[in-house]
PDB file of N, CA and C in Angstrom:
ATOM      1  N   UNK A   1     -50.673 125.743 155.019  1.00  0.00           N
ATOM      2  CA  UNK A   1     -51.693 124.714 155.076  1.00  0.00           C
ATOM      3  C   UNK A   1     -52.992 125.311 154.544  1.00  0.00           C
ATOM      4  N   UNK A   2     -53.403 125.051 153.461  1.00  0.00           N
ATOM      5  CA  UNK A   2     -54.874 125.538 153.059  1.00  0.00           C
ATOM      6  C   UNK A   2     -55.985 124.427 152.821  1.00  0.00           C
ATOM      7  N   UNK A   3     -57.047 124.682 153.541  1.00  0.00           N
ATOM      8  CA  UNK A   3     -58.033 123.395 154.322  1.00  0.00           C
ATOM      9  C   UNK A   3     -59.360 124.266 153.225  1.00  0.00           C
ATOM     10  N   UNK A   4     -59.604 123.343 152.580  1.00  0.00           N
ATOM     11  CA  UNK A   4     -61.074 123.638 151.921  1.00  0.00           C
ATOM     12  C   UNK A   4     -61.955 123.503 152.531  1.00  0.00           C
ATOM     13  N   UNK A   5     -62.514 124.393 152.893  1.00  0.00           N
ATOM     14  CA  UNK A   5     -64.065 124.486 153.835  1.00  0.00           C
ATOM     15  C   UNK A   5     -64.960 123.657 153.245  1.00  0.00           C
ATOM     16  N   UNK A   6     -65.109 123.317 151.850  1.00  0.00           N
ATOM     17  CA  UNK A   6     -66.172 122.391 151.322  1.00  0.00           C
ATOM     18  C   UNK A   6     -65.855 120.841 151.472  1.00  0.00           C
ATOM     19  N   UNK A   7     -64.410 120.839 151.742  1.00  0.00           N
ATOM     20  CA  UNK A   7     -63.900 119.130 152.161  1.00  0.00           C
ATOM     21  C   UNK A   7     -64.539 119.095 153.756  1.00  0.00           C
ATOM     22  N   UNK A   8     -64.727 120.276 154.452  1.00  0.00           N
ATOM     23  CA  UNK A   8     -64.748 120.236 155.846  1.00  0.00           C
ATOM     24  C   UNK A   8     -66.221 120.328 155.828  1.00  0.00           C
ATOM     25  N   UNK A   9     -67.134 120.312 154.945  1.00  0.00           N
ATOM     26  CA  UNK A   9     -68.642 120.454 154.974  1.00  0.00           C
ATOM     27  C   UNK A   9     -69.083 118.982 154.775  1.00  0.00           C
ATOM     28  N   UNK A  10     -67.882 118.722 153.755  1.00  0.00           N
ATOM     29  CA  UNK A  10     -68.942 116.773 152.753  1.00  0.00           C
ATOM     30  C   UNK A  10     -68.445 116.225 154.197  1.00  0.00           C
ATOM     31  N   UNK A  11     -67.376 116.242 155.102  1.00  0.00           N
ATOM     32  CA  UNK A  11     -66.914 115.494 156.174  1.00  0.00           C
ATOM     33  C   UNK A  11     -67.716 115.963 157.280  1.00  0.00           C
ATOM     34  N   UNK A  12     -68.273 116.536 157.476  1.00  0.00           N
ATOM     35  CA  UNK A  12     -69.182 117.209 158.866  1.00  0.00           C
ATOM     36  C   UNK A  12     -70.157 116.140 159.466  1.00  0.00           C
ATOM     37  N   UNK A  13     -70.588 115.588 158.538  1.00  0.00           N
ATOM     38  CA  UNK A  13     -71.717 114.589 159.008  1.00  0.00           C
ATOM     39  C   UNK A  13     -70.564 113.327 159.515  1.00  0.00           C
ATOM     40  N   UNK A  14     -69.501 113.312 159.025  1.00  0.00           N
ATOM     41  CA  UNK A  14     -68.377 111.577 159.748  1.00  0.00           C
ATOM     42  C   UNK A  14     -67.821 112.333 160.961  1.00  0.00           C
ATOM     43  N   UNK A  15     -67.062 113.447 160.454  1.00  0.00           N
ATOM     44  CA  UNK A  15     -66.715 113.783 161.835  1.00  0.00           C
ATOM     45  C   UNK A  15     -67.304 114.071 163.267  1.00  0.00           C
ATOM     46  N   UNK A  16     -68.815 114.328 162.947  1.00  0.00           N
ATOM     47  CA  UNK A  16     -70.060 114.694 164.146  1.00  0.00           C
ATOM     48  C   UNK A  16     -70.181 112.966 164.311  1.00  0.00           C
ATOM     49  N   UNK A  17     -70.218 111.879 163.789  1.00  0.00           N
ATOM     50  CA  UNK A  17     -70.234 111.052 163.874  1.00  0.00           C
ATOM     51  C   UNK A  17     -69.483 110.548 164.665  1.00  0.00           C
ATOM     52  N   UNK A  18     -67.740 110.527 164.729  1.00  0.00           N
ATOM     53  CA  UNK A  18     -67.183 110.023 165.246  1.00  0.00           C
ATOM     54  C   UNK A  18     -66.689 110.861 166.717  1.00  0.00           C
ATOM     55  N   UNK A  19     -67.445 112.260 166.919  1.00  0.00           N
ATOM     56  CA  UNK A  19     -67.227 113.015 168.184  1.00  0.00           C
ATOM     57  C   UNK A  19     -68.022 111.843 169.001  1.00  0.00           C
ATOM     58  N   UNK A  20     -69.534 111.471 168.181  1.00  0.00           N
ATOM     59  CA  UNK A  20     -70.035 110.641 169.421  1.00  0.00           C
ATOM     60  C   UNK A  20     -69.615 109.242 169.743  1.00  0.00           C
ATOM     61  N   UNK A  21     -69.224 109.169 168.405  1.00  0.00           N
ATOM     62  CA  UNK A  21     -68.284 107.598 168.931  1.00  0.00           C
ATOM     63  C   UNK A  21     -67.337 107.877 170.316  1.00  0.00           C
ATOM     64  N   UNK A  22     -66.687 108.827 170.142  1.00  0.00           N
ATOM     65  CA  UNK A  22     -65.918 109.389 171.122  1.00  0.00           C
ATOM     66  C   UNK A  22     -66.320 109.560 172.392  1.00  0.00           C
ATOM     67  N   UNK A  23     -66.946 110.633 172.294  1.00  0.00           N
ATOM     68  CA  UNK A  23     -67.443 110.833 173.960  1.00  0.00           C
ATOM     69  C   UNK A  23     -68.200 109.469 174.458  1.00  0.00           C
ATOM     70  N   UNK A  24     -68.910 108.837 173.541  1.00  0.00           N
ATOM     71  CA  UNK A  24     -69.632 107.478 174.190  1.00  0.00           C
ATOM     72  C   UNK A  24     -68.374 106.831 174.552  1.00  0.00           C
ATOM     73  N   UNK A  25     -67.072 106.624 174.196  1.00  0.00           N
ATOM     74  CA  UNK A  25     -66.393 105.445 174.787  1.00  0.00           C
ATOM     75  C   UNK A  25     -65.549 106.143 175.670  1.00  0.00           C
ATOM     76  N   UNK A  26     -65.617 107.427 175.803  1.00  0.00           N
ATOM     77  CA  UNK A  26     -65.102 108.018 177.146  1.00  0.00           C
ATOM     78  C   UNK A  26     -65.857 108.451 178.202  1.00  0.00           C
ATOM     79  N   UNK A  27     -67.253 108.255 177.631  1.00  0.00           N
ATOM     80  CA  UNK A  27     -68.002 108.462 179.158  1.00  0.00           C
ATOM     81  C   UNK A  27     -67.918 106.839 179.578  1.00  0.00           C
ATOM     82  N   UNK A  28     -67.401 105.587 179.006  1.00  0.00           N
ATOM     83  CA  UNK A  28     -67.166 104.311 179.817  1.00  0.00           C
ATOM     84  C   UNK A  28     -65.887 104.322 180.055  1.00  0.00           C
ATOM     85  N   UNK A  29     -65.295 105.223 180.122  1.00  0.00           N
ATOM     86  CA  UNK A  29     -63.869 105.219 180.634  1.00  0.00           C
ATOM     87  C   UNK A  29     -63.657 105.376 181.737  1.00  0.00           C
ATOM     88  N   UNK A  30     -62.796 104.370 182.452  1.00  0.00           N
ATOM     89  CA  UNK A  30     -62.481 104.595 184.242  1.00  0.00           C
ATOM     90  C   UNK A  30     -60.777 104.380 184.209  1.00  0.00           C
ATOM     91  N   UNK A  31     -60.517 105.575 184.447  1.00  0.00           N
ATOM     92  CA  UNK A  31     -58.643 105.311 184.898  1.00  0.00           C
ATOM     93  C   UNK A  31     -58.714 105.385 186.729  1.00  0.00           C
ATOM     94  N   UNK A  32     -57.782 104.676 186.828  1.00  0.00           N
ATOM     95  CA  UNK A  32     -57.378 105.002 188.204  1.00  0.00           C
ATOM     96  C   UNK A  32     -55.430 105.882 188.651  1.00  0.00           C
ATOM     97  N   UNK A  33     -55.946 106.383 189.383  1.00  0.00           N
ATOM     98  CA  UNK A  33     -54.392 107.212 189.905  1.00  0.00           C
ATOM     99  C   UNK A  33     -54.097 106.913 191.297  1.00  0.00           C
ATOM    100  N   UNK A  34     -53.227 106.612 191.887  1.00  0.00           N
ATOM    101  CA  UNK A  34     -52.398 106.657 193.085  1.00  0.00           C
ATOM    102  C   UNK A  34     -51.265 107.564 193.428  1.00  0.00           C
ATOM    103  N   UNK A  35     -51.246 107.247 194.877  1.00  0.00           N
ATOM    104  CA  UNK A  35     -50.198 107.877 195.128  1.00  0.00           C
ATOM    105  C   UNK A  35     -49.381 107.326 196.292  1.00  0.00           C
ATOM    106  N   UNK A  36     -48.032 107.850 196.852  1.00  0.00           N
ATOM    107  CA  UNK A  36     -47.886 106.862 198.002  1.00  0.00           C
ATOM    108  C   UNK A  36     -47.605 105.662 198.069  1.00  0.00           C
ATOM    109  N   UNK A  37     -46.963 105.384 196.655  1.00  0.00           N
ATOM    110  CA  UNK A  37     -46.927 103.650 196.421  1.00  0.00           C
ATOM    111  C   UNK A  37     -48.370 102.939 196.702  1.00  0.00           C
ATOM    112  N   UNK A  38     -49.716 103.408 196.041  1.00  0.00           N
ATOM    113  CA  UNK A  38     -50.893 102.900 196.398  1.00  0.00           C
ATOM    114  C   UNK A  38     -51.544 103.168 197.729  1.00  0.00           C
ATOM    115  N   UNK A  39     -50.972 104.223 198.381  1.00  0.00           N
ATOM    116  CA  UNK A  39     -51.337 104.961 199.989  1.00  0.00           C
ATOM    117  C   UNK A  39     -52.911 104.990 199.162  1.00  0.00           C
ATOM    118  N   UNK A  40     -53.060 106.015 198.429  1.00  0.00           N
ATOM    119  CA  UNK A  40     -54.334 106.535 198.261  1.00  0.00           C
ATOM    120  C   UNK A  40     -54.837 106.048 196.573  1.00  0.00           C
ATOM    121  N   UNK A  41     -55.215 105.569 196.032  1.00  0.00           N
ATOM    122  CA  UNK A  41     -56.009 105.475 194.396  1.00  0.00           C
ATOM    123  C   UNK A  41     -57.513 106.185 195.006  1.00  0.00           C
ATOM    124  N   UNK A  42     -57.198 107.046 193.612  1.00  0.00           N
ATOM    125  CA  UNK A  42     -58.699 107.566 193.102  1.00  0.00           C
ATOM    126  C   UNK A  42     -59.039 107.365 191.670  1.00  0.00           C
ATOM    127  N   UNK A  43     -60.518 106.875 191.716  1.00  0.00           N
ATOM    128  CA  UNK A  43     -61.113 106.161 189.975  1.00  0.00           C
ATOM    129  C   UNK A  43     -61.496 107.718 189.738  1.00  0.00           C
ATOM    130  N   UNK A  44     -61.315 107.934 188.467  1.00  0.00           N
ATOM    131  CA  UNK A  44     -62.077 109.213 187.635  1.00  0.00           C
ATOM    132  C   UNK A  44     -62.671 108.412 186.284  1.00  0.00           C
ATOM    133  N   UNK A  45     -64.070 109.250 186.121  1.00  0.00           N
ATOM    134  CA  UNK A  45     -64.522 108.473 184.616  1.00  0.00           C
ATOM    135  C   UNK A  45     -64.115 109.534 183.679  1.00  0.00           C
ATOM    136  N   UNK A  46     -64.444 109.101 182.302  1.00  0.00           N
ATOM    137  CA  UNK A  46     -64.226 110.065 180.945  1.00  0.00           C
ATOM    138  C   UNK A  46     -64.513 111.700 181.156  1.00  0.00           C
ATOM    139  N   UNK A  47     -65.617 111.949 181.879  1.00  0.00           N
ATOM    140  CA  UNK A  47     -65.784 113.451 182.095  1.00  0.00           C
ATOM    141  C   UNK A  47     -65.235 114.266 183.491  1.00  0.00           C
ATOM    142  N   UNK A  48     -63.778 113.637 184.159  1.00  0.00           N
ATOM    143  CA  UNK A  48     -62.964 113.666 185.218  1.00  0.00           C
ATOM    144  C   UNK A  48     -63.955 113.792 186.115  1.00  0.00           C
ATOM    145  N   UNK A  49     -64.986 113.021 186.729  1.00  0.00           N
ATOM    146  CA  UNK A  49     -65.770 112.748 187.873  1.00  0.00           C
ATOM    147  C   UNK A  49     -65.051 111.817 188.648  1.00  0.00           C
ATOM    148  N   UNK A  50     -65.068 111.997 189.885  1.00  0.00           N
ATOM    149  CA  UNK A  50     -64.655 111.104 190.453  1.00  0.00           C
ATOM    150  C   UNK A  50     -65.549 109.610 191.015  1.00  0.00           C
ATOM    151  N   UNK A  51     -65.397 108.377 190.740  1.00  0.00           N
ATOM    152  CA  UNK A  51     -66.271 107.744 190.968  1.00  0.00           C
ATOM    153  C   UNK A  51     -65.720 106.616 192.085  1.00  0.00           C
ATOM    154  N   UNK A  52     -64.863 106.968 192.403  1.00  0.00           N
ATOM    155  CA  UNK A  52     -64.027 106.259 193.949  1.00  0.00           C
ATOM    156  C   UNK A  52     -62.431 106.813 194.096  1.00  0.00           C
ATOM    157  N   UNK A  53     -62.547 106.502 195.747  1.00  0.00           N
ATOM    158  CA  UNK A  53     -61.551 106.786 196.402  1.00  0.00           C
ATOM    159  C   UNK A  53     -61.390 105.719 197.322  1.00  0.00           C
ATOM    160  N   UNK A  54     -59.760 105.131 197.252  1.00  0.00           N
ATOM    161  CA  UNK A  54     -59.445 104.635 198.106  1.00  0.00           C
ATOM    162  C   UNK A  54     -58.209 104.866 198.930  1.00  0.00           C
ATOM    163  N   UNK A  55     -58.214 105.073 200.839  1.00  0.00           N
ATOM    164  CA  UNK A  55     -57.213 105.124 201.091  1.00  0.00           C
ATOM    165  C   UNK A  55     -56.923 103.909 202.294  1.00  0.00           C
ATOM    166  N   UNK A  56     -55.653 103.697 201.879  1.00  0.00           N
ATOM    167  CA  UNK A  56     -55.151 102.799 203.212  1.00  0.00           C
ATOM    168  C   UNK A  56     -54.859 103.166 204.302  1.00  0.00           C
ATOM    169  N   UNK A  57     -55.136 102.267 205.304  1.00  0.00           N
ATOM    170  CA  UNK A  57     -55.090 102.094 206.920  1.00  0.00           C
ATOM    171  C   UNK A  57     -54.040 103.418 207.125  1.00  0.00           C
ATOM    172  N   UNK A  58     -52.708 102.687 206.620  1.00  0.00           N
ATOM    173  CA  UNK A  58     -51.306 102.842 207.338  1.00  0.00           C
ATOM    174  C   UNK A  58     -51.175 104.575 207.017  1.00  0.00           C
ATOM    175  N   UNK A  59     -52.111 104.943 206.057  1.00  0.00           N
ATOM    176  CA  UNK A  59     -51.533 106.442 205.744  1.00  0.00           C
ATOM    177  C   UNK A  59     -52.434 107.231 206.646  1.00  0.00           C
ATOM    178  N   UNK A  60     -52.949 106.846 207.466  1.00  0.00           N
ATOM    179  CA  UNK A  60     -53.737 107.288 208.548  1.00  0.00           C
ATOM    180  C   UNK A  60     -53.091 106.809 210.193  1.00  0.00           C
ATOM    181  N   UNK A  61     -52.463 106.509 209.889  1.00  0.00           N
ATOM    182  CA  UNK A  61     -51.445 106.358 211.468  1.00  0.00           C
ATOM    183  C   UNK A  61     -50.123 106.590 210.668  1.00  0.00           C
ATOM    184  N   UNK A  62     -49.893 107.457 211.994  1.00  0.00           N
ATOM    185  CA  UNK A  62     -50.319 108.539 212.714  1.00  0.00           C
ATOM    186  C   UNK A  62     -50.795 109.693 211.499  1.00  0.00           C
ATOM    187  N   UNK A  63     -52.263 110.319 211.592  1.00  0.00           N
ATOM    188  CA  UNK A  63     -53.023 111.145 211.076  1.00  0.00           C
ATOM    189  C   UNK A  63     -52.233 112.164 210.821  1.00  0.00           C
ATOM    190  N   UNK A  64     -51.639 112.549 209.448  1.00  0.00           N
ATOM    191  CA  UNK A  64     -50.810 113.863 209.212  1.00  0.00           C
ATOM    192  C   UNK A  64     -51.973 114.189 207.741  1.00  0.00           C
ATOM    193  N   UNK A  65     -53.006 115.081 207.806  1.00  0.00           N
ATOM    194  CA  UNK A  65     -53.701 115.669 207.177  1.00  0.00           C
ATOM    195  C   UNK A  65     -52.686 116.538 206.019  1.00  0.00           C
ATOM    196  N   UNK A  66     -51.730 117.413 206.454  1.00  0.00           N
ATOM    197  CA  UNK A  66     -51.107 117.684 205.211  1.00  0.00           C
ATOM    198  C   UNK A  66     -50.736 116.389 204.168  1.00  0.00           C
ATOM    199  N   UNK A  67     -50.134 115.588 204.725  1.00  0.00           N
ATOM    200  CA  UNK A  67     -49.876 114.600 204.010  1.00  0.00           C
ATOM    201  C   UNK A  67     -50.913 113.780 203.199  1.00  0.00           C
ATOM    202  N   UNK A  68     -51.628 113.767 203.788  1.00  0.00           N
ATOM    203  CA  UNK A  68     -52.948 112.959 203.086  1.00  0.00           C
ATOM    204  C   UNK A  68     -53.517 113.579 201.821  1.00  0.00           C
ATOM    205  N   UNK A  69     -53.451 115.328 202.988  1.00  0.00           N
ATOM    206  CA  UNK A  69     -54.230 116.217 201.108  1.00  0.00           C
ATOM    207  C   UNK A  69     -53.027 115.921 199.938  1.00  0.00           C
ATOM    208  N   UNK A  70     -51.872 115.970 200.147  1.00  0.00           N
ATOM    209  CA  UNK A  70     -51.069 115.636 199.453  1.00  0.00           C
ATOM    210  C   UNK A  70     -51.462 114.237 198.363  1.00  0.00           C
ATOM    211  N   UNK A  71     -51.164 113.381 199.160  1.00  0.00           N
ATOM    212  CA  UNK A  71     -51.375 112.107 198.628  1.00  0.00           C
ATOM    213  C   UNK A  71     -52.659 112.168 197.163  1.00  0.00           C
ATOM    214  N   UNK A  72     -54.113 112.722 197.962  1.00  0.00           N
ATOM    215  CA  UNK A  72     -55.358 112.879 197.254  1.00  0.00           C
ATOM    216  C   UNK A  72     -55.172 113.440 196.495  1.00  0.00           C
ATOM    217  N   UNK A  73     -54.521 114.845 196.246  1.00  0.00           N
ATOM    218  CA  UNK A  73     -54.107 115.664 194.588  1.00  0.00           C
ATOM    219  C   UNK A  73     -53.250 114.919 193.547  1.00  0.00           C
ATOM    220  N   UNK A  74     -52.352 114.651 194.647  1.00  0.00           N
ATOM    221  CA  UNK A  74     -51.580 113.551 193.823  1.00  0.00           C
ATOM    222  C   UNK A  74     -51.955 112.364 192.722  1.00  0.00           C
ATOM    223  N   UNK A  75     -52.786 111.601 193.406  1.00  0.00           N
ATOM    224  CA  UNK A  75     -53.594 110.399 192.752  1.00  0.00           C
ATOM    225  C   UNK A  75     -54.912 111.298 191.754  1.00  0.00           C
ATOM    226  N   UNK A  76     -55.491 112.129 192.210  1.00  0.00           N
ATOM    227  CA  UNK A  76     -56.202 112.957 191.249  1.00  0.00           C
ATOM    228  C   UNK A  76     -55.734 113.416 190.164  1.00  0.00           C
ATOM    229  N   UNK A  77     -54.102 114.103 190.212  1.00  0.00           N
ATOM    230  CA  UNK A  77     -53.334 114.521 189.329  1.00  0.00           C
ATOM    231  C   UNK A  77     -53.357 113.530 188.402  1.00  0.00           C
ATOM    232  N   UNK A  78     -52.606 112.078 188.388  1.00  0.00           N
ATOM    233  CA  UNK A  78     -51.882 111.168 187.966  1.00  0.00           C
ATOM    234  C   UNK A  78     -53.350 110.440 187.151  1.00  0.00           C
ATOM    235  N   UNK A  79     -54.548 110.280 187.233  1.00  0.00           N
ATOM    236  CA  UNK A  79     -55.654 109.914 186.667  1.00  0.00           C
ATOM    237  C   UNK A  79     -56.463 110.887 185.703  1.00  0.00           C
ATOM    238  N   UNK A  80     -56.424 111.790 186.011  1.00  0.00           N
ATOM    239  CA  UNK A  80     -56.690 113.210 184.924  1.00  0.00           C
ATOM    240  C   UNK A  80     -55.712 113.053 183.836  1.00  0.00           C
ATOM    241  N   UNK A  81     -54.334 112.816 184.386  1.00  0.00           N
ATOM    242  CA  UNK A  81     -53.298 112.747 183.544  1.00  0.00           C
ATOM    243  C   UNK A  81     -54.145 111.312 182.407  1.00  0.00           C
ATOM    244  N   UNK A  82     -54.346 110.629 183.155  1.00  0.00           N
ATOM    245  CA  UNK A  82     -54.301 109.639 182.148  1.00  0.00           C
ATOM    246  C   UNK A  82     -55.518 109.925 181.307  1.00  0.00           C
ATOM    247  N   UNK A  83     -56.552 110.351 181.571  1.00  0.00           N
ATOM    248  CA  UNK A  83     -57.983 110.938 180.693  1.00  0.00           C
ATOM    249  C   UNK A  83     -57.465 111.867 179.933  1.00  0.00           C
ATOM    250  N   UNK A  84     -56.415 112.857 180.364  1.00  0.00           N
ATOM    251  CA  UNK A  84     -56.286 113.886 178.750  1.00  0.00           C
ATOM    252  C   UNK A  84     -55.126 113.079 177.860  1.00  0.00           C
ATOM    253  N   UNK A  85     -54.344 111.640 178.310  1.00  0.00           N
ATOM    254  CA  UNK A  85     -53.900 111.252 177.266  1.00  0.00           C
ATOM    255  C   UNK A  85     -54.925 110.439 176.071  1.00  0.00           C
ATOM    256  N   UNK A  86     -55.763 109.607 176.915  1.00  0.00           N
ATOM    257  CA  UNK A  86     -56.752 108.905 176.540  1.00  0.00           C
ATOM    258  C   UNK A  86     -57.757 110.212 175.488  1.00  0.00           C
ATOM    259  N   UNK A  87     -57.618 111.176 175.943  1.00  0.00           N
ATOM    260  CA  UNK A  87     -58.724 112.073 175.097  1.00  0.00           C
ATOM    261  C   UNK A  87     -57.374 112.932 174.074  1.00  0.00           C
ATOM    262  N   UNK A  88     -56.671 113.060 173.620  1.00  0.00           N
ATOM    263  CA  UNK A  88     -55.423 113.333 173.356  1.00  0.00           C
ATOM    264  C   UNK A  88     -55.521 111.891 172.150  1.00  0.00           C
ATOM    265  N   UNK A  89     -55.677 110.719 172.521  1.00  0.00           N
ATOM    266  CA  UNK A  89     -55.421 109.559 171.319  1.00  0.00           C
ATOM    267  C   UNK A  89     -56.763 109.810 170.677  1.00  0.00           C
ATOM    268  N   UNK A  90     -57.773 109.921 170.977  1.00  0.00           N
ATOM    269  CA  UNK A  90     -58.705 109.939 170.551  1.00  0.00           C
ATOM    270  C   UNK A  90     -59.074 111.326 169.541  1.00  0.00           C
ATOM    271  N   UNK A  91     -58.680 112.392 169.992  1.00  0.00           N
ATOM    272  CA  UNK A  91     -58.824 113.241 169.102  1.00  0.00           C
ATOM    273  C   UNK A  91     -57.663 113.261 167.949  1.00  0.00           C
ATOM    274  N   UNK A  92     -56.807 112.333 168.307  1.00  0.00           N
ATOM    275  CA  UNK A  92     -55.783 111.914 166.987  1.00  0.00           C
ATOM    276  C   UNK A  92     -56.482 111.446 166.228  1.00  0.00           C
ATOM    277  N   UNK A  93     -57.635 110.499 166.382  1.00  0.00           N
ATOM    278  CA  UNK A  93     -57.860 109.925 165.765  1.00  0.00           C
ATOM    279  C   UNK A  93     -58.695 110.533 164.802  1.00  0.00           C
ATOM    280  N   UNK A  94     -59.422 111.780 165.392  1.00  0.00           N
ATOM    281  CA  UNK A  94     -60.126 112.074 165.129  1.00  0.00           C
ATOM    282  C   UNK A  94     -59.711 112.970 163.717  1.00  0.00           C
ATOM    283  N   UNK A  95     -58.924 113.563 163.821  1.00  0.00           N
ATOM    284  CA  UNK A  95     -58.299 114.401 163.458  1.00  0.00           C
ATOM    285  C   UNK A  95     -57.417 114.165 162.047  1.00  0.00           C
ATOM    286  N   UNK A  96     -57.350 112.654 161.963  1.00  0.00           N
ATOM    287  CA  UNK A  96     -56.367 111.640 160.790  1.00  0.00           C
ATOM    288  C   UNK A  96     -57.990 111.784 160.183  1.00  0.00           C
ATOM    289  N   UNK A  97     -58.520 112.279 160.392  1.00  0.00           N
ATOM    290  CA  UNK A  97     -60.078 111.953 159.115  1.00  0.00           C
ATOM    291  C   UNK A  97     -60.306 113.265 158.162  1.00  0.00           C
ATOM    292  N   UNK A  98     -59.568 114.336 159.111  1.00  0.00           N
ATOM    293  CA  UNK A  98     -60.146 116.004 158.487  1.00  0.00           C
ATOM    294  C   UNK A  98     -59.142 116.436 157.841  1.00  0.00           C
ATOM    295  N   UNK A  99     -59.005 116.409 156.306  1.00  0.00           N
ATOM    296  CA  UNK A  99     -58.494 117.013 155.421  1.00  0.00           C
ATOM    297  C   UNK A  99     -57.602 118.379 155.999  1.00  0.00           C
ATOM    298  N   UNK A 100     -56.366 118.002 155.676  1.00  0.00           N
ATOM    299  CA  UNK A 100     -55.156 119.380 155.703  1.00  0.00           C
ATOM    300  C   UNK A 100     -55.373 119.543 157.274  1.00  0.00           C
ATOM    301  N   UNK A 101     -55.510 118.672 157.964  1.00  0.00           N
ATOM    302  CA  UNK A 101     -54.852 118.765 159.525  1.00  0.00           C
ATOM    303  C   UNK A 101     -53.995 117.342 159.239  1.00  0.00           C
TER     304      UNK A 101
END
């Protein structure tokens, strides 16, 4: 694969362009993850912050704290998951613009 650094210079100004297209529509990005058949959802935005948590009644009777931390990584896991696919399409996209990638 040989990538001309001067194709990667005239493109510098689209591709800096479309990083911010990028991060702007992933800092409005909100996935949500569960776990527990919906025991617990947690919202994460584009920069994996968490911006809610929800858990139900029933996974709190009777109070089994292992279980719960469980549940919470879980739904954390499963929403991260979905932000590095979401950032994963996006740098496809990004990437269909830069010569010899």
């Amino acid at each position: 694969m040989n990538i001309n650094p001067f194709d990667l210079l005239k493109n510098a100004q689209k591709i800096q362009e479309q990083m911010g297209s990028i991060q702007e529509k992933l800092g409005g990005l909100v996935v949500t993850g569960s776990s527990g058949g919906g025991m617990v959802e947690i919202d994460l935005n584009g920069r994996f912050e968490m911006t809610g948590i929800r858990i139900a009644r029933e996974s709190l009777d009777p109070l089994d704290i292992p279980l719960l931390q469980d549940l919470v990584k879980a739904a954390y896991a499963g929403a991260a998951e979905k932000i590095r696919e979401a950032l994963s399409r996006e740098m496809g996209v990004l990437a269909g613009g830069i010569p010899g990638l």
